[in-house]
Protein backbone atom coordinates (compact mmCIF):
# COMPACT_ATOMS: atom_id res chain seq x y z
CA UNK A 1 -7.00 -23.35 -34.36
CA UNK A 2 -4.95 -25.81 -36.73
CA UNK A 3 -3.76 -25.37 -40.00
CA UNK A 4 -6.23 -26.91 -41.43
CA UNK A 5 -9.11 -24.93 -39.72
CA UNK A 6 -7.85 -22.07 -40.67
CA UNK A 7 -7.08 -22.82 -43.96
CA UNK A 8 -10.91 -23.94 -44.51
CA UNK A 9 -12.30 -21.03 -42.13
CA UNK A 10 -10.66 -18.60 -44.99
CA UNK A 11 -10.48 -20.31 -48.07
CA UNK A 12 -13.39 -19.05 -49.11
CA UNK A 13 -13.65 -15.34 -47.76
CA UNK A 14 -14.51 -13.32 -50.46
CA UNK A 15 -15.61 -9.57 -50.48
CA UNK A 16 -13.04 -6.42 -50.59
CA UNK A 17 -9.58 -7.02 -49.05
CA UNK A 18 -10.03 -4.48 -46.36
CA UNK A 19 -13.70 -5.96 -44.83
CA UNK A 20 -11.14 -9.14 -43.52
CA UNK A 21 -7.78 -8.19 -43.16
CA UNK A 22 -7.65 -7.25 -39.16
CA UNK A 23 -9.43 -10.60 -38.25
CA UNK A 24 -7.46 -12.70 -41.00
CA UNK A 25 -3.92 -11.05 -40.03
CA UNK A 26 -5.14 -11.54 -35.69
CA UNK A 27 -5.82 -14.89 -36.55
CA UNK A 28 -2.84 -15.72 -38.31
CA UNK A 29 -0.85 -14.43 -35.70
CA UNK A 30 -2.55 -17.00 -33.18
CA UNK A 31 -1.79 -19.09 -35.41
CA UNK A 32 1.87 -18.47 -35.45
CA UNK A 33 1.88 -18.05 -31.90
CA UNK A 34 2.85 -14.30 -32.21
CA UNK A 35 2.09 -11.59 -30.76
CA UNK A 36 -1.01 -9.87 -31.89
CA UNK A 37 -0.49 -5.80 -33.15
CA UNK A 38 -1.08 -3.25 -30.89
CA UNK A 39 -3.48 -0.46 -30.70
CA UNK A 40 -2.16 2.74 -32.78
CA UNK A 41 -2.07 5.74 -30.57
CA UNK A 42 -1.94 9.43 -31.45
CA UNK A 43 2.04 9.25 -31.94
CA UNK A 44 3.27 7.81 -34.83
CA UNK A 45 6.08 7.61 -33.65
CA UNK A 46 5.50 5.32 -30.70
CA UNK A 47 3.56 2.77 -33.27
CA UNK A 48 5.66 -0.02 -33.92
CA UNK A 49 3.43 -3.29 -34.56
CA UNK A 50 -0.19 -1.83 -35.54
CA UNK A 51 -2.25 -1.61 -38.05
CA UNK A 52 -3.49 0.83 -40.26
CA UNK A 53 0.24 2.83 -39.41
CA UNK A 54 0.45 6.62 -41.24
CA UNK A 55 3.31 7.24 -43.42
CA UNK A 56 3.87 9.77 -45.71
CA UNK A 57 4.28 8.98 -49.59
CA UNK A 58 6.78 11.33 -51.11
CA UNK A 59 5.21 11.39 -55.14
CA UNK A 60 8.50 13.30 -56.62
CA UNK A 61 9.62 16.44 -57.44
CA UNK A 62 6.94 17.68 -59.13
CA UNK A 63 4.19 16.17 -56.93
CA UNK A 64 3.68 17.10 -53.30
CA UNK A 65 3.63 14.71 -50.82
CA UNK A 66 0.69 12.47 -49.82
CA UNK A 67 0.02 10.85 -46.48
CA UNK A 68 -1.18 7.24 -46.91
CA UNK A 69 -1.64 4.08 -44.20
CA UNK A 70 0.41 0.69 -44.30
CA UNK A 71 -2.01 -2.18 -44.01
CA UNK A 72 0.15 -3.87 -41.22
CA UNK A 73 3.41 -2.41 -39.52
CA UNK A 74 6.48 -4.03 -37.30
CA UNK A 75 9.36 -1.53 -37.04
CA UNK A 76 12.54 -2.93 -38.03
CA UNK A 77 10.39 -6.41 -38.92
CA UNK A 78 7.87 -5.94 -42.33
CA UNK A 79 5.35 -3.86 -44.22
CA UNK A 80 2.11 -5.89 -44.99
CA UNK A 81 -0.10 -4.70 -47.62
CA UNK A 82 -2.56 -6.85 -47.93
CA UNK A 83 -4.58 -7.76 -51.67
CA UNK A 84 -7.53 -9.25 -52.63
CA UNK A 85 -7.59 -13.61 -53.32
CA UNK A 86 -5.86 -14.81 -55.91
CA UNK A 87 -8.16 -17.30 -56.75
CA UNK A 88 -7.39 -20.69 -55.66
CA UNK A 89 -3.97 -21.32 -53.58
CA UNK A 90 -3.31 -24.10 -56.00
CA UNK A 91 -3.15 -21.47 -58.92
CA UNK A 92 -1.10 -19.22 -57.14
CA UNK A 93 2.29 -18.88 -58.07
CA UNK A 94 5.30 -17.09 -56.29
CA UNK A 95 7.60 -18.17 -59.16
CA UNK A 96 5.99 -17.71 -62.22
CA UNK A 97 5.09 -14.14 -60.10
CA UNK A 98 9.09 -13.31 -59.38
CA UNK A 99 9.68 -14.12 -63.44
CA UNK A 100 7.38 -11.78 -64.69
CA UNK A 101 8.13 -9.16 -62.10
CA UNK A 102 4.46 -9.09 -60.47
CA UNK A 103 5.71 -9.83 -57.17
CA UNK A 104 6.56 -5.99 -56.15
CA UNK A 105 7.19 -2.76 -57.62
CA UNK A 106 9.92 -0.79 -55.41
CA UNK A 107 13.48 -2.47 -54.37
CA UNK A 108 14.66 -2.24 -50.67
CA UNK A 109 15.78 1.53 -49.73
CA UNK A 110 13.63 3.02 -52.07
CA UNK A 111 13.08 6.67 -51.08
CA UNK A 112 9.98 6.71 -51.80
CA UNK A 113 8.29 6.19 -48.61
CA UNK A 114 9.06 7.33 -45.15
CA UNK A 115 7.47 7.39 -41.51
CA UNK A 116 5.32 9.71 -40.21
């Protein structure tokens, strides 16, 4: 598939994120000519490039902990959460996202989170 195909095969997938996600991220890795993720087994541990990868949230002192799934995982590579369309590419903006501080809510080594 080219860029182009798969920019028109997608452009207008609509519905909730999580009914496309698998197939868009698969195909995008084709695309990339990457590896596609593996299947998750029953150690978390041993899961390092799946999807749908358990981690445990940890909510603060006053909160108890809460187990929760990242979208797409590569160990020692990326977290991908992935989010509804923004609309049309052409109105989406990475800048105007970074000024207003849209583009993330938690800075690297945040505490927050941690593997299963």
């Amino acid at each position: 598939m080219t860029h182009a195909e798969f920019q028109t095969r997608w452009q207008g997938a609509g519905g909730a994120e999580r009914a496309n996600y698998g197939l868009f991220l698969t195909e995008l890795c084709d695309l990339l000519e990457v590896p596609r993720p593996e299947a998750t087994t029953d150690k978390p541990t041993q899961d390092a490039y799946v999807f749908e990868r358990a981690v445990t949230f940890n909510n603060g002192p006053s909160s108890k902990a809460s187990t929760g799934r990242i979208d797409l995982y590569k160990r020692g590579c990326f977290v991908l959460e992935t989010k509804q369309g923004v609309g049309s590419f052409e109105d989406f903006s990475l800048t105007d996202d970074l000024k207003r501080g849209n583009a993330g809510t938690r800075e690297r080594g945040n505490a927050g989170t941690r593997e299963n």
